[in-house]
Protein backbone atom coordinates (compact mmCIF):
# COMPACT_ATOMS: atom_id res chain seq x y z
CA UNK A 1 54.31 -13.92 38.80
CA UNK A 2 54.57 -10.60 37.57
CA UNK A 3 51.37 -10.89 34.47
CA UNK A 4 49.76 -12.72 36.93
CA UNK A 5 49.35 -10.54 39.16
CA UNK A 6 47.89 -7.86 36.55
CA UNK A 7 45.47 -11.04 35.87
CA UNK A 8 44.13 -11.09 38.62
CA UNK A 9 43.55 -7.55 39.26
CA UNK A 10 42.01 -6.97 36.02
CA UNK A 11 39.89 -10.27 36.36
CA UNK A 12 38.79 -8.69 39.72
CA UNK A 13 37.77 -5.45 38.16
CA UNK A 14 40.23 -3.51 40.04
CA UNK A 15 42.25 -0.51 38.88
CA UNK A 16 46.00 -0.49 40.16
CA UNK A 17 44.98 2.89 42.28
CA UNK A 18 41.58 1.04 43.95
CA UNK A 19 44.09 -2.39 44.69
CA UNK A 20 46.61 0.00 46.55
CA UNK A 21 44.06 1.69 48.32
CA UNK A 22 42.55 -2.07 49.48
CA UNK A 23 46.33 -3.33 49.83
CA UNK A 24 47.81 -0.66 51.47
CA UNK A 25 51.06 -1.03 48.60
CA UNK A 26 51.97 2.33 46.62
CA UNK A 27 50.10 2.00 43.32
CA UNK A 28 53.77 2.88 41.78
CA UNK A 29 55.13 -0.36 42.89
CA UNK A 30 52.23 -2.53 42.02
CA UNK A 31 52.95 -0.61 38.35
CA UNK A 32 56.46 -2.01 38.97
CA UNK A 33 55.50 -5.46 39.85
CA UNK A 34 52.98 -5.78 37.20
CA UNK A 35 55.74 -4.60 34.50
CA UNK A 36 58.73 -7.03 36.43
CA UNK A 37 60.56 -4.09 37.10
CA UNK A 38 61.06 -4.88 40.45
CA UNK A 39 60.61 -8.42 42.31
CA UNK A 40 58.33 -8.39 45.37
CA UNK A 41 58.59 -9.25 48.73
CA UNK A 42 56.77 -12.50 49.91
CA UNK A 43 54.53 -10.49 52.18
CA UNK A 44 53.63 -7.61 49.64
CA UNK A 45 52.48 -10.25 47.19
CA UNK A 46 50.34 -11.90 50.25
CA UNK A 47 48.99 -7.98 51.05
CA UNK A 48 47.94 -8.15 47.27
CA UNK A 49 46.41 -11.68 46.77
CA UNK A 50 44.62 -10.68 50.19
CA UNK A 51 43.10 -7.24 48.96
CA UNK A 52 41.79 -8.98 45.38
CA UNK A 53 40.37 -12.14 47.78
CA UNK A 54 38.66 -9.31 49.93
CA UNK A 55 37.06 -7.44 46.92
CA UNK A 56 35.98 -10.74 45.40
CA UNK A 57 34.09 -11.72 48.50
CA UNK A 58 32.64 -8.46 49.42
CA UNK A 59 31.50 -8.01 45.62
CA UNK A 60 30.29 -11.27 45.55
CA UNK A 61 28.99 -12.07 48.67
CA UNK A 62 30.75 -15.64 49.33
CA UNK A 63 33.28 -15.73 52.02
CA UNK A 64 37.03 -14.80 51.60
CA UNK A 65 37.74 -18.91 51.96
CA UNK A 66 34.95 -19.62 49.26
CA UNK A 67 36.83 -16.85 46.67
CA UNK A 68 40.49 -18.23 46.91
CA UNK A 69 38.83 -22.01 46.23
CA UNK A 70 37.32 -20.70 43.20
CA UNK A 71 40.05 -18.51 42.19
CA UNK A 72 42.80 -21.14 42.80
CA UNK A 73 40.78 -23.92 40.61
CA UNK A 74 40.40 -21.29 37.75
CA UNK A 75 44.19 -20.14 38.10
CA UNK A 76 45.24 -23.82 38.02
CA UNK A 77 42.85 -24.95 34.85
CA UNK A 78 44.48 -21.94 33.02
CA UNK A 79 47.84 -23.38 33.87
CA UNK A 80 46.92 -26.63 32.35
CA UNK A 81 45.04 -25.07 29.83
CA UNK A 82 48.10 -23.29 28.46
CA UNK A 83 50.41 -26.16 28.96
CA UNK A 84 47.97 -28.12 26.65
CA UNK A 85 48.24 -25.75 24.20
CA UNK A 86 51.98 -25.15 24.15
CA UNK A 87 52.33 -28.98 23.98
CA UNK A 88 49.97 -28.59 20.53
């Protein structure tokens, strides 16, 4: 959870700073999430996921929907992806 969270931020072009400003979570603790020092509540991870989706659309101009279909089926293939290649 914790590198995947860092994932996604960095996939979305986002800075820790610019994700707490969009998030509304101290950029301190998203340091701490990112490095598993600490373990998230459900709804700051949700906060999170909800500020990338946001930034995705808005940069992108699909709807916040459109970006978490996309994003899930890429998250997913890189799942399998790695499973494939652990299995190798």
């Amino acid at each position: 959870m914790h590198s995947e969270l860092r994932d996604l931020r960095i996939q979305a072009g986002l800075s820790q700073p610019a994700l707490a400003r969009l998030s509304g979570v101290r950029q301190a603790a998203i340091s701490e999430i990112e490095r598993g020092l600490i373990d998230p509540r459900l709804s700051t991870m949700n906060r999170l996921k909800n500020a990338i989706d946001q930034h995705l659309a808005r940069a992108s101009g699909a709807s916040v929907s459109a970006v978490c279909e996309v994003r899930d089926a890429g998250f997913f293939q890189e799942k399998a992806d790695a499973s494939v290649r652990r299995l190798k």
